[in-house]
N, C-alpha and C. Protein backbone atom coordinates (compact mmCIF):
# COMPACT_ATOMS: atom_id res chain seq x y z
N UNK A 1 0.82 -1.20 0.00
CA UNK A 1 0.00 0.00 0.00
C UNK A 1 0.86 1.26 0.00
N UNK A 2 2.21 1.58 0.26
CA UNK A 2 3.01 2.46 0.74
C UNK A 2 3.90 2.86 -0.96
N UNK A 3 3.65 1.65 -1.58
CA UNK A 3 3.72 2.07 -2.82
C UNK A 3 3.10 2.64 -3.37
N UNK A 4 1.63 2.51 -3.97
CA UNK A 4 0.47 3.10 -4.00
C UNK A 4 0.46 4.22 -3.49
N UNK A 5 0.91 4.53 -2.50
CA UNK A 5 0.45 6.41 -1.98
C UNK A 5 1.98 7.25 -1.85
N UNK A 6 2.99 6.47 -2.29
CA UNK A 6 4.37 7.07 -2.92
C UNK A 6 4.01 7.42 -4.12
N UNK A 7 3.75 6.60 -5.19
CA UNK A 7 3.65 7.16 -6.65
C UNK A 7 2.17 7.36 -7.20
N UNK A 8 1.14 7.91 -6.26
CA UNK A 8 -0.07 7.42 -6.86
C UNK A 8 0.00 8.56 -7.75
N UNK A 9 0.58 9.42 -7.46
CA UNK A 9 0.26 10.85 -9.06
C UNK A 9 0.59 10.14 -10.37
N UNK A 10 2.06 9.20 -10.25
CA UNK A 10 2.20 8.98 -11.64
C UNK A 10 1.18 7.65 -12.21
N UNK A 11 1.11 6.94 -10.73
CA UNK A 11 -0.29 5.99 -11.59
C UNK A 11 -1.45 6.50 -12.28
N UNK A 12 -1.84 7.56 -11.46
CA UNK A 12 -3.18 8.02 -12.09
C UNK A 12 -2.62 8.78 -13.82
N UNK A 13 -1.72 9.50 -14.01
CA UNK A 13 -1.15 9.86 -14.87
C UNK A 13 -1.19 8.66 -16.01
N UNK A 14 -0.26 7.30 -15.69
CA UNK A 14 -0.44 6.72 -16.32
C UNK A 14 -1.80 5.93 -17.16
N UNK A 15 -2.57 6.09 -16.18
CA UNK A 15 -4.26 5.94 -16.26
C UNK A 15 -4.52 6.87 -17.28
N UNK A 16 -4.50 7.60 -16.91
CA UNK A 16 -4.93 8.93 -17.98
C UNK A 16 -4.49 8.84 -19.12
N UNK A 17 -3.37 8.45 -19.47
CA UNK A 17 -2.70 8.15 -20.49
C UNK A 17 -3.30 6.86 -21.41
N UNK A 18 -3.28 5.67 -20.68
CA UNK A 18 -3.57 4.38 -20.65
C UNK A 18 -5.28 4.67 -21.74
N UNK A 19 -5.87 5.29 -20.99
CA UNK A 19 -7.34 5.56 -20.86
C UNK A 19 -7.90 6.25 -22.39
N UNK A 20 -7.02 7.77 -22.28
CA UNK A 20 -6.77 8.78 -23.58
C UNK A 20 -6.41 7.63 -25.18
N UNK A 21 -5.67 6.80 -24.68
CA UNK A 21 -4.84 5.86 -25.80
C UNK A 21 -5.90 4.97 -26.12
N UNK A 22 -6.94 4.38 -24.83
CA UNK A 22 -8.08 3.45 -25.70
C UNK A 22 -8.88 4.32 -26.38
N UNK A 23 -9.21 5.34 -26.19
CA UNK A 23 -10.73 5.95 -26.73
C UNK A 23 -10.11 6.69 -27.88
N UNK A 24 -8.75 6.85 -28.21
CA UNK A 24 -8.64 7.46 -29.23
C UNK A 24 -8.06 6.77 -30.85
N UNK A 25 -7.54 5.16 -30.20
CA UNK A 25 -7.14 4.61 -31.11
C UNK A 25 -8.57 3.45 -31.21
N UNK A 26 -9.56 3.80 -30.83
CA UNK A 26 -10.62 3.18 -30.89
C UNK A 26 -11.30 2.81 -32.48
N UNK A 27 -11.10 3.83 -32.94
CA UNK A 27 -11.36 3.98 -34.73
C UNK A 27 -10.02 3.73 -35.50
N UNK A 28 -9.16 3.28 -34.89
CA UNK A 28 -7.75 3.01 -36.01
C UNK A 28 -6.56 4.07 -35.10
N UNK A 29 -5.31 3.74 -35.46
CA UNK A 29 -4.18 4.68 -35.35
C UNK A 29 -4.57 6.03 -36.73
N UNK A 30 -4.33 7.43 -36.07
CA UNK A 30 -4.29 8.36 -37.19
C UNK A 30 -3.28 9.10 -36.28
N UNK A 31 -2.36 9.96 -36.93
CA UNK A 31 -0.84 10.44 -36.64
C UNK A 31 -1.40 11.62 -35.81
N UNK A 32 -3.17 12.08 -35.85
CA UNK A 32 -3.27 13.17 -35.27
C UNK A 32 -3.35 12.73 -33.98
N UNK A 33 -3.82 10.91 -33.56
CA UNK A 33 -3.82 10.63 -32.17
C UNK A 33 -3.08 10.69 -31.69
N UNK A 34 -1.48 10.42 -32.10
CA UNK A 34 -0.39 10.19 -31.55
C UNK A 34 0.36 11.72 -30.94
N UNK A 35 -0.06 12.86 -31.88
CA UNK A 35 0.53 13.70 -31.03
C UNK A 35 -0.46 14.16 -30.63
N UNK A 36 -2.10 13.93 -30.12
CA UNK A 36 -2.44 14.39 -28.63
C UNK A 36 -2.01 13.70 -27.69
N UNK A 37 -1.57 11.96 -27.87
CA UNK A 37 -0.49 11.28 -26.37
C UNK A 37 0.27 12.46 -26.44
N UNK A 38 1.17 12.34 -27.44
CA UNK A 38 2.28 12.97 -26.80
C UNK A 38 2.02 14.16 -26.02
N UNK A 39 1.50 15.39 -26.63
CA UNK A 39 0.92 16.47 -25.72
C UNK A 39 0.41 16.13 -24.23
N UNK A 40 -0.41 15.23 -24.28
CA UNK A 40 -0.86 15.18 -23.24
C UNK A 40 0.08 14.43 -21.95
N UNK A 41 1.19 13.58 -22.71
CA UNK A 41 2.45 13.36 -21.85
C UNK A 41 3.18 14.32 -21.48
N UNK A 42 3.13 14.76 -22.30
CA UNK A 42 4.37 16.11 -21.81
C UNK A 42 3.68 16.82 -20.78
N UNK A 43 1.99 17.91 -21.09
CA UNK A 43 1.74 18.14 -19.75
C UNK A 43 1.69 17.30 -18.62
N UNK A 44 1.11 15.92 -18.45
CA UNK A 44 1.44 15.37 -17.61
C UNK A 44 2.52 15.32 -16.68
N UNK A 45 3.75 15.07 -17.71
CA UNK A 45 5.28 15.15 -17.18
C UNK A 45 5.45 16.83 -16.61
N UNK A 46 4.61 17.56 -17.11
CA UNK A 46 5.48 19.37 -16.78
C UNK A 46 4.44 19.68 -15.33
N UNK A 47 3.63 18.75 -15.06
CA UNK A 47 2.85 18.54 -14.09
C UNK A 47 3.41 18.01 -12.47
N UNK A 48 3.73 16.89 -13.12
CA UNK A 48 4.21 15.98 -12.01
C UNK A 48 5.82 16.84 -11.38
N UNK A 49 6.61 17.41 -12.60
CA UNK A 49 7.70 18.55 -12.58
C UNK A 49 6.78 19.57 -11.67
N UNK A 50 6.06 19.84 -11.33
CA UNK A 50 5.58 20.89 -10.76
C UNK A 50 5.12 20.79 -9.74
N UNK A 51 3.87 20.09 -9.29
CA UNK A 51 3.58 19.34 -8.28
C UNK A 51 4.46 18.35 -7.22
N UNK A 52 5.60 18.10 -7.85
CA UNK A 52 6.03 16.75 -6.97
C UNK A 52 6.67 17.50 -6.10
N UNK A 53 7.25 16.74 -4.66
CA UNK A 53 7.60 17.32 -3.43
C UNK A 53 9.14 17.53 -3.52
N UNK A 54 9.94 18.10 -3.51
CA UNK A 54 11.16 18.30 -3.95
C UNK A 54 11.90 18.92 -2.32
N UNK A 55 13.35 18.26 -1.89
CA UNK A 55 13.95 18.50 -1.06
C UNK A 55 14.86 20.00 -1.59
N UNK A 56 14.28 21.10 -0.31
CA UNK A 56 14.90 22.30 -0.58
C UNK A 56 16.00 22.41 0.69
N UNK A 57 17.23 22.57 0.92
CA UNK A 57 17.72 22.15 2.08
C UNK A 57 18.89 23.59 2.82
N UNK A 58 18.88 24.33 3.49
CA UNK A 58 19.94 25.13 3.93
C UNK A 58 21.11 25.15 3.98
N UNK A 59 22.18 25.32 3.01
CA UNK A 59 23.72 25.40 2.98
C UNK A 59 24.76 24.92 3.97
N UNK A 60 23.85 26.62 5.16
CA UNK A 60 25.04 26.60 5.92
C UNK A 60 23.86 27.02 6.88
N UNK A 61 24.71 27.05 7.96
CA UNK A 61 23.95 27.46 9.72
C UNK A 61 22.94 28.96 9.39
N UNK A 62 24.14 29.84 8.63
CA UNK A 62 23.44 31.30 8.63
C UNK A 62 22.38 31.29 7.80
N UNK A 63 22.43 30.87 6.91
CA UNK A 63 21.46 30.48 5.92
C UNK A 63 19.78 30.06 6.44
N UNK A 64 20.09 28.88 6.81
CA UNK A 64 18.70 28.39 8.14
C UNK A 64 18.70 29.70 8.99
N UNK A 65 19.10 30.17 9.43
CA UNK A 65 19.11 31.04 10.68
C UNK A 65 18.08 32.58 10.15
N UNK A 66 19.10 32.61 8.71
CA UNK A 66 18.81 33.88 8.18
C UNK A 66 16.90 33.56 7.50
N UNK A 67 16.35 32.31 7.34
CA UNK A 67 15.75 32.11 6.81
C UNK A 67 14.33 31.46 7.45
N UNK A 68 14.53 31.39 9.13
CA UNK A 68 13.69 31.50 9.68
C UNK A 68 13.19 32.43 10.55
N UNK A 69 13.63 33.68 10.61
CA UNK A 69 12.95 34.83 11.03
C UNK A 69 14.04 35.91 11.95
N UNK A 70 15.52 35.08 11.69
CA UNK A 70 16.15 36.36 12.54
C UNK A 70 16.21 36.28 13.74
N UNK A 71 16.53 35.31 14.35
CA UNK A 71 16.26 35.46 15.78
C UNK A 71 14.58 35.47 16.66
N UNK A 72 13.63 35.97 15.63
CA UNK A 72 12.24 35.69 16.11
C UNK A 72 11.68 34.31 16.11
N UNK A 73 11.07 33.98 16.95
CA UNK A 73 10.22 32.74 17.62
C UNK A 73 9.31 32.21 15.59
N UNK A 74 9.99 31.03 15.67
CA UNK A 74 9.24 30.44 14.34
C UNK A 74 8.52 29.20 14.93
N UNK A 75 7.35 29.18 14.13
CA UNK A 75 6.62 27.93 14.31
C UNK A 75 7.19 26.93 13.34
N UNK A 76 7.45 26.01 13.21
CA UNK A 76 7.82 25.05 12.35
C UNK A 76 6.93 23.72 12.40
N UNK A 77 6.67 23.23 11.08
CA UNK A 77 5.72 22.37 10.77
C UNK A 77 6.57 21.34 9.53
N UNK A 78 7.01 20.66 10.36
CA UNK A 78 7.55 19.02 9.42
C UNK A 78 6.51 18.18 9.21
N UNK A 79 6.67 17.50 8.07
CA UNK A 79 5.95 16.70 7.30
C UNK A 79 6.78 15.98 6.56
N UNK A 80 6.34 15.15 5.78
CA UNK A 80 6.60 14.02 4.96
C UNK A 80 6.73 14.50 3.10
N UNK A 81 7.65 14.63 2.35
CA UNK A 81 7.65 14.64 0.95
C UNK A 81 6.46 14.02 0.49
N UNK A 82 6.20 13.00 1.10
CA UNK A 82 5.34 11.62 0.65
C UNK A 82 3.57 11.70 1.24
């Protein structure tokens, strides 16, 4: 199950894909189906590029320091990429 809710964006993606590919090659292959996959891969892909959880991480000490408020009282809220 821990797989499943690690990659479920790109499953459903692939679904979408999977899905787009039956209903459109339903009447035959025509070259105009092939580049709405592709289009619609690429947003997909400039999607998942956008959406996905990406590690942003502090250099150095001053850096963190400088970047949580200066010496003022920060609330901090950790969570999971995933």
């Amino acid at each position: 199950m821990q797989i499943i809710n690690h990659y479920s964006m790109i499953i459903s993606f692939i679904f979408i894909l999977i899905l787009t590919a039956f209903f459109l090659m339903r009447d035959g292959a025509v070259t105009k189906d092939y580049y709405i996959l592709a289009a619609l891969a690429v947003v997909l892909f400039a999607a998942w590029q956008v959406l996905r959880p990406a590690k942003e991480t502090a250099e150095t000490t001053s850096q963190l320091e400088s970047a949580l408020g200066g010496g003022q009282p920060v609330l901090l809220e950790l969570q999971s990429p995933f």
